[in-house]
Every structure is written in C-alpha cells, then in structure tokens.
PDB file of N, CA and C in Angstrom:
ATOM      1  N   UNK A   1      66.204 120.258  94.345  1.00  0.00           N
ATOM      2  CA  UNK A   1      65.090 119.460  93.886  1.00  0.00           C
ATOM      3  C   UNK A   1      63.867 120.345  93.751  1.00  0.00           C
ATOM      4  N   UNK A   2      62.598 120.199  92.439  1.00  0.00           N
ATOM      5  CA  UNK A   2      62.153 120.737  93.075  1.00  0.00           C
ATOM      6  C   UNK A   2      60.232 120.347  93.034  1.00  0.00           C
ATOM      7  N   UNK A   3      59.374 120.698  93.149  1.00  0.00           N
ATOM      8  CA  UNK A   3      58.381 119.832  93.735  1.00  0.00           C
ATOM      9  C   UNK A   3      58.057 119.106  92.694  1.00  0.00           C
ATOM     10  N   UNK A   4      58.327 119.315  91.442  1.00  0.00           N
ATOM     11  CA  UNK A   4      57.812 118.503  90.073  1.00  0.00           C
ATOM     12  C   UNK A   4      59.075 117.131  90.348  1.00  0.00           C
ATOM     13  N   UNK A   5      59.819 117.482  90.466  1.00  0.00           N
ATOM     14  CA  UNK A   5      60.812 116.196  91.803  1.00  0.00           C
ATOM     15  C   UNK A   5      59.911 115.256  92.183  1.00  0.00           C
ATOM     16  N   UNK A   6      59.863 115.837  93.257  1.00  0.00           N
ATOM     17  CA  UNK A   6      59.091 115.077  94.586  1.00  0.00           C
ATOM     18  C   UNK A   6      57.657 114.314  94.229  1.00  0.00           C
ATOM     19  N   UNK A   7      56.822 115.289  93.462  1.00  0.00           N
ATOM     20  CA  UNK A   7      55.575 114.641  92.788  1.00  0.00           C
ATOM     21  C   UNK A   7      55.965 113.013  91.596  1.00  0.00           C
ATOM     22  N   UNK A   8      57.113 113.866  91.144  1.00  0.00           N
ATOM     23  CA  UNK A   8      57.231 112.325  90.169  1.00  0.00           C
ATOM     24  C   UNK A   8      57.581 110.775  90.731  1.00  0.00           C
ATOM     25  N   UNK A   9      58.812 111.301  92.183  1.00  0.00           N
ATOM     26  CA  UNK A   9      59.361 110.222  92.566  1.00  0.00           C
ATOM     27  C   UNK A   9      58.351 109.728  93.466  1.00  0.00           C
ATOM     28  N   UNK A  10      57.286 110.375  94.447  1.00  0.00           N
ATOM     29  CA  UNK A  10      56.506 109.753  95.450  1.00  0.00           C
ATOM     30  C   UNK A  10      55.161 110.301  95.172  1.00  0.00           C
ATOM     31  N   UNK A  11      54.687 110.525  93.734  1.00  0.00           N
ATOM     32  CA  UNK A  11      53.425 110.648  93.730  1.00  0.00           C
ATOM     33  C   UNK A  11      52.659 111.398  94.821  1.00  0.00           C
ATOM     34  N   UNK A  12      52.670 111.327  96.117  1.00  0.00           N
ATOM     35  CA  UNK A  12      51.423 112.204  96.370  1.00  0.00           C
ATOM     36  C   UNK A  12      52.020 111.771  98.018  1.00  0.00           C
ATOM     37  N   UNK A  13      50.959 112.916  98.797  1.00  0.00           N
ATOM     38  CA  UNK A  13      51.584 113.675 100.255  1.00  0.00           C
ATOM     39  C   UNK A  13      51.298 112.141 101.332  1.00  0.00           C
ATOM     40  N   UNK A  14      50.579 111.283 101.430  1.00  0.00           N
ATOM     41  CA  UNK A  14      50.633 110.432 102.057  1.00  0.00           C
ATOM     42  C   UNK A  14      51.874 109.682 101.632  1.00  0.00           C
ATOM     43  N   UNK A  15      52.157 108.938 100.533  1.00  0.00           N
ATOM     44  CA  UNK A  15      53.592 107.913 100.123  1.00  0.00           C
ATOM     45  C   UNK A  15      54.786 108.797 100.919  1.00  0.00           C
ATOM     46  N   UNK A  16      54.274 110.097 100.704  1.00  0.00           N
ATOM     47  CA  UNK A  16      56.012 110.974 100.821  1.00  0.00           C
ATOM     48  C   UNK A  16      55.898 110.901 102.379  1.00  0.00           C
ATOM     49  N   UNK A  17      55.202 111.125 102.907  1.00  0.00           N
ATOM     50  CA  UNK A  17      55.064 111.537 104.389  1.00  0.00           C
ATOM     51  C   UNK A  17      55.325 109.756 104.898  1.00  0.00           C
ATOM     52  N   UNK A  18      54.453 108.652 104.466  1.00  0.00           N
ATOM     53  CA  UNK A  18      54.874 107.196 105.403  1.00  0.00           C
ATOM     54  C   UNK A  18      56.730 107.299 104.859  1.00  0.00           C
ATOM     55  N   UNK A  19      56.876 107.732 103.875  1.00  0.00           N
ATOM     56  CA  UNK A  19      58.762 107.380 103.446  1.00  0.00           C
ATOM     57  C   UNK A  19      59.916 107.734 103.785  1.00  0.00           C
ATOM     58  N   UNK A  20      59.450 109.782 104.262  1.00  0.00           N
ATOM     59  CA  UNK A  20      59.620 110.450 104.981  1.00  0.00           C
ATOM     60  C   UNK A  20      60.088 110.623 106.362  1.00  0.00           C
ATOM     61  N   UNK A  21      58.867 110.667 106.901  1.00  0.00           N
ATOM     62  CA  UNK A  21      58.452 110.936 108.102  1.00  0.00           C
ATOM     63  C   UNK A  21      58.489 112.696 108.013  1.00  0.00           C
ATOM     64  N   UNK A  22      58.573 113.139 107.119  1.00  0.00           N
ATOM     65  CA  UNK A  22      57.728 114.525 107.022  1.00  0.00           C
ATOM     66  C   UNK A  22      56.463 114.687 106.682  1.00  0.00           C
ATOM     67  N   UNK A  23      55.633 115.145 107.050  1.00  0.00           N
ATOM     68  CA  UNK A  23      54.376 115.290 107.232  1.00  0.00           C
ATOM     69  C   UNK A  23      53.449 115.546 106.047  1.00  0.00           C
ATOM     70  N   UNK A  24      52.970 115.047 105.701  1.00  0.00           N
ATOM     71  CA  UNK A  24      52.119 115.632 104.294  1.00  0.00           C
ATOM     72  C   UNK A  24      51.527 117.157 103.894  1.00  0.00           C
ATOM     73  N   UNK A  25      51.079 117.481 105.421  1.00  0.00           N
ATOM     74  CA  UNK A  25      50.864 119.255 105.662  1.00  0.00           C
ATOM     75  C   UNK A  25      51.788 120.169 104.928  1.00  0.00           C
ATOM     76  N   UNK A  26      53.073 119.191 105.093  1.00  0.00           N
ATOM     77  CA  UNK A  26      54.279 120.147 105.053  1.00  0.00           C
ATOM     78  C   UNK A  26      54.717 120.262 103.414  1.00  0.00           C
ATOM     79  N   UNK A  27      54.015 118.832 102.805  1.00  0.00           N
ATOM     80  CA  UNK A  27      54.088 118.928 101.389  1.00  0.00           C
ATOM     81  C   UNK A  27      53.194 119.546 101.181  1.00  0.00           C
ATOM     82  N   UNK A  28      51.794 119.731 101.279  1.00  0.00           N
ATOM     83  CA  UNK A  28      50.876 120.672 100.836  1.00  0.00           C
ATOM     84  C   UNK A  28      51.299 122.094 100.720  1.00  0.00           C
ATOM     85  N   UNK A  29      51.905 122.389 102.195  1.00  0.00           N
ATOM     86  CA  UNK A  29      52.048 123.793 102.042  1.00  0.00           C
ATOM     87  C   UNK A  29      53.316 124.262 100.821  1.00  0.00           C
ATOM     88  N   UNK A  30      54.176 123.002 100.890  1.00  0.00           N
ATOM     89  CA  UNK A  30      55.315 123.682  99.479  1.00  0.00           C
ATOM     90  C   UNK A  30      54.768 123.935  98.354  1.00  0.00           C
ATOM     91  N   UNK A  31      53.956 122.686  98.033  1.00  0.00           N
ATOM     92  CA  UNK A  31      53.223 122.783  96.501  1.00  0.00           C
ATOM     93  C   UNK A  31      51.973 124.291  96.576  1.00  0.00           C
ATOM     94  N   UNK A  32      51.184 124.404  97.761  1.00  0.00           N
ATOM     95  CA  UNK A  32      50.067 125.355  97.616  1.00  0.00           C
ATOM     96  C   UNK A  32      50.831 127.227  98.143  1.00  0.00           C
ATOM     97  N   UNK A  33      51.671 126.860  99.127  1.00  0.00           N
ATOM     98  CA  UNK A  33      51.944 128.252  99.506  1.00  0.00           C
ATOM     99  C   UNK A  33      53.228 128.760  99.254  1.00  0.00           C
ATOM    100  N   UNK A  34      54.403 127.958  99.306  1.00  0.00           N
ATOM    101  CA  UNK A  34      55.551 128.192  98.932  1.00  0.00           C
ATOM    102  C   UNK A  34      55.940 128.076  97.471  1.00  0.00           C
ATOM    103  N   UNK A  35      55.837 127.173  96.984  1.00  0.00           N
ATOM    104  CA  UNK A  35      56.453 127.050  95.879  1.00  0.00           C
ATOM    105  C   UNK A  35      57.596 126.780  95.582  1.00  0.00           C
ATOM    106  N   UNK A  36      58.518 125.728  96.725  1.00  0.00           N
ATOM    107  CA  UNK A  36      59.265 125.335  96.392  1.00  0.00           C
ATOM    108  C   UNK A  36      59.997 124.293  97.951  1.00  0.00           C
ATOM    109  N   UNK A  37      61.060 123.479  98.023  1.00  0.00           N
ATOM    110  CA  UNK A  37      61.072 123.000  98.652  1.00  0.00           C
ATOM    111  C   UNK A  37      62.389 123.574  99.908  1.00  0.00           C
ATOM    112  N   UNK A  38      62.130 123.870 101.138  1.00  0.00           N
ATOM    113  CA  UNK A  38      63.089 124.272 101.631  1.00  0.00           C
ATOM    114  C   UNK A  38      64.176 123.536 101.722  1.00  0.00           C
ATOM    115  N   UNK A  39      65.678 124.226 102.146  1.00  0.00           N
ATOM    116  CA  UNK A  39      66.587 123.371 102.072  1.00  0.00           C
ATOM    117  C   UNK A  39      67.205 122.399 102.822  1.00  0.00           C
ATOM    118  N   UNK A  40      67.062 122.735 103.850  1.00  0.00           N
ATOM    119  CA  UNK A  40      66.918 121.455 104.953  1.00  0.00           C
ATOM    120  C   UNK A  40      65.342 120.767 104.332  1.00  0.00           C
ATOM    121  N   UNK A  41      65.097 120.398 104.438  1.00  0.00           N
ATOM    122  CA  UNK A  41      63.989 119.267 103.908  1.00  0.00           C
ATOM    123  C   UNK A  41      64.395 118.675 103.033  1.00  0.00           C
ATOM    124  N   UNK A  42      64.976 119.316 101.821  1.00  0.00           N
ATOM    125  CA  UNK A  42      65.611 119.039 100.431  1.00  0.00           C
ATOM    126  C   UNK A  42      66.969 117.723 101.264  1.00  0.00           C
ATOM    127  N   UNK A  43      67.741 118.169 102.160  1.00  0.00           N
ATOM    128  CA  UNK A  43      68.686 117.918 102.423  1.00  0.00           C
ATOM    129  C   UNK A  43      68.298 116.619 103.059  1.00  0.00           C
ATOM    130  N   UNK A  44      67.227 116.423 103.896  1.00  0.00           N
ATOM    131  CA  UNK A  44      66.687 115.462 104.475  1.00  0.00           C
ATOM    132  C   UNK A  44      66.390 114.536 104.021  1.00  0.00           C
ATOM    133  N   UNK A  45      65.357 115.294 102.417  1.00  0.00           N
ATOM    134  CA  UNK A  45      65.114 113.737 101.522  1.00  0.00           C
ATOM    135  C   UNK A  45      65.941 113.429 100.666  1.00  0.00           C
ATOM    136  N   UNK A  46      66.729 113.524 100.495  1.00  0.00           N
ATOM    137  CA  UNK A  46      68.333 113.477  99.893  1.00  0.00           C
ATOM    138  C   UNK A  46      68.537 112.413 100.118  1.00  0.00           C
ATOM    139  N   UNK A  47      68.951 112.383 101.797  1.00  0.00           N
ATOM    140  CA  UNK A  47      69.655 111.192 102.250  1.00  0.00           C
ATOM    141  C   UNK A  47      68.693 110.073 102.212  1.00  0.00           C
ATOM    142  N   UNK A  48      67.101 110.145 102.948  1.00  0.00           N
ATOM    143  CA  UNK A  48      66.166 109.274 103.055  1.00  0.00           C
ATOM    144  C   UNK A  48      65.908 108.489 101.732  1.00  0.00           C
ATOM    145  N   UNK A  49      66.510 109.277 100.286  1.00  0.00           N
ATOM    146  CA  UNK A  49      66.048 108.586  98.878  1.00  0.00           C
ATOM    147  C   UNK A  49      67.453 108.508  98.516  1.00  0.00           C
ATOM    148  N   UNK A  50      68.489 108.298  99.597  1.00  0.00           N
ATOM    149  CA  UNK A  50      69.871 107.710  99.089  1.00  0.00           C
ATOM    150  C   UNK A  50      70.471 108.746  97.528  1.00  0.00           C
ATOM    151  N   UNK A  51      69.866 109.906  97.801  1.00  0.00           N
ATOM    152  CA  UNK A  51      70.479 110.894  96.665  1.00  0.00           C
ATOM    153  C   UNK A  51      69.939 110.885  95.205  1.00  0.00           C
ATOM    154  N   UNK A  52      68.876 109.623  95.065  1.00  0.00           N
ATOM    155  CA  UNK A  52      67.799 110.001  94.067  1.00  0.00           C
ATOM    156  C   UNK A  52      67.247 111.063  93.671  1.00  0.00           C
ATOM    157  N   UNK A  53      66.597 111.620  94.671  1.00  0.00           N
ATOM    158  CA  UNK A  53      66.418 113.437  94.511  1.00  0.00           C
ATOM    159  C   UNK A  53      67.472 113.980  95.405  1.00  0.00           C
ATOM    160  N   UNK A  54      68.396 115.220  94.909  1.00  0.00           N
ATOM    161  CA  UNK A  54      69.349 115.773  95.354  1.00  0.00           C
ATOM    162  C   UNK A  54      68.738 117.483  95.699  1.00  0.00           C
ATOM    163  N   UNK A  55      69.507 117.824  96.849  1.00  0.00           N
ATOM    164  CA  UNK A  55      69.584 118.840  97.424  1.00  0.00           C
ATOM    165  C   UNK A  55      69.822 120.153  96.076  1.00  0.00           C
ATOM    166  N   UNK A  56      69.613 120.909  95.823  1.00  0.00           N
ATOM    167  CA  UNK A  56      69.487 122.192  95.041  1.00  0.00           C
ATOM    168  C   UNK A  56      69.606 123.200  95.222  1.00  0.00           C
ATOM    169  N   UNK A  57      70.390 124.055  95.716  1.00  0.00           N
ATOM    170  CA  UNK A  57      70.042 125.738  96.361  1.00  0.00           C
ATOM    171  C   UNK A  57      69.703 126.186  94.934  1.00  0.00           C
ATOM    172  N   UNK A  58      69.850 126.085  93.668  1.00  0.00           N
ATOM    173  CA  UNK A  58      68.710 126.912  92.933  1.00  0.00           C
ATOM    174  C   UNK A  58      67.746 126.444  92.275  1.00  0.00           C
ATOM    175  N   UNK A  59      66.964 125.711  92.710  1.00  0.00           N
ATOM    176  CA  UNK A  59      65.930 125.041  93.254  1.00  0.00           C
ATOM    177  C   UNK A  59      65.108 126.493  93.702  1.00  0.00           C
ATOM    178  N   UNK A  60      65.550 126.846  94.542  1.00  0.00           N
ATOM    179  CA  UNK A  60      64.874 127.957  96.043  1.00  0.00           C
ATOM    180  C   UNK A  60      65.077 128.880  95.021  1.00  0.00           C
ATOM    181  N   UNK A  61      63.847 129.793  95.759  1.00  0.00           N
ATOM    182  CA  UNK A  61      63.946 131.630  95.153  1.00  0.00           C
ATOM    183  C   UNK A  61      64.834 132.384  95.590  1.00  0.00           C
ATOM    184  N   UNK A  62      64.849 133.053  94.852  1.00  0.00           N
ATOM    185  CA  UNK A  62      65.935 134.911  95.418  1.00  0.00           C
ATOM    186  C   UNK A  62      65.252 135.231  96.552  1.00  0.00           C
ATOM    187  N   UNK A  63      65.282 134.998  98.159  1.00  0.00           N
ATOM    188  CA  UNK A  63      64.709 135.901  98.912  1.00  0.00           C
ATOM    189  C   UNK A  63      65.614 135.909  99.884  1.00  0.00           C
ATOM    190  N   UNK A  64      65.231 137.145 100.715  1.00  0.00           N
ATOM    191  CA  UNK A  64      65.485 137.067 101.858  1.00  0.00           C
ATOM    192  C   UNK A  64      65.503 136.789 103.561  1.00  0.00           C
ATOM    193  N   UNK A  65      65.931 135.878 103.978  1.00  0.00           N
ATOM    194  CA  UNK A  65      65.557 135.201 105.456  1.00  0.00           C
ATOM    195  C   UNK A  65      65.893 135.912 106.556  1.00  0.00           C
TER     196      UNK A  65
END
C-alpha cells in the first residue's frame, strides 16, 4: 500500500489513528520522513480495513535493515 493509499481511504491522521489505533505521529512521520509505509503497519491495516488496502512489499524502498 502506499501513502497515496492511506490518504485516499482515511483522508487524514486523526480518522486513521481513531480507526487504527495507530497513532497519527506515526502517519505524519511516513508521509513527512519516510516516505512510505512500513510493513508491519501495512500488515496491520490490512486486516483492520478487512483487505481494502493490502499489504505491498514493493510498496517499500530498496534498503537495507
């Protein structure tokens, strides 16, 4: 999934965070510092949106962890 995802289906960091229960911080920082959504999170709102937005590994960048 990836944040142009997340922005379309829940509009903005409060909706996602009460729907969630991930934190809005945590959306800020994907959209402002990362640039993309990690995969456990991805995996998390997966299930929470019943597979509406789906999990992606290329979604994510080439890096290394």
């Amino acid at each position: 999934m990836t944040l142009e995802d997340l922005k379309n289906y829940f509009g903005n960091g409060n909706r996602f965070e009460k729907e969630t229960g991930i934190s809005h911080t945590s959306w800020g920082n994907w959209f402002k510092d990362y640039g993309f959504v990690p995969i456990r999170s991805q995996r998390k709102i997966e299930i929470i949106t019943q597979g509406a937005l789906k999990a992606d590994l290329k979604d994510l960048p080439d890096v290394d962890y």
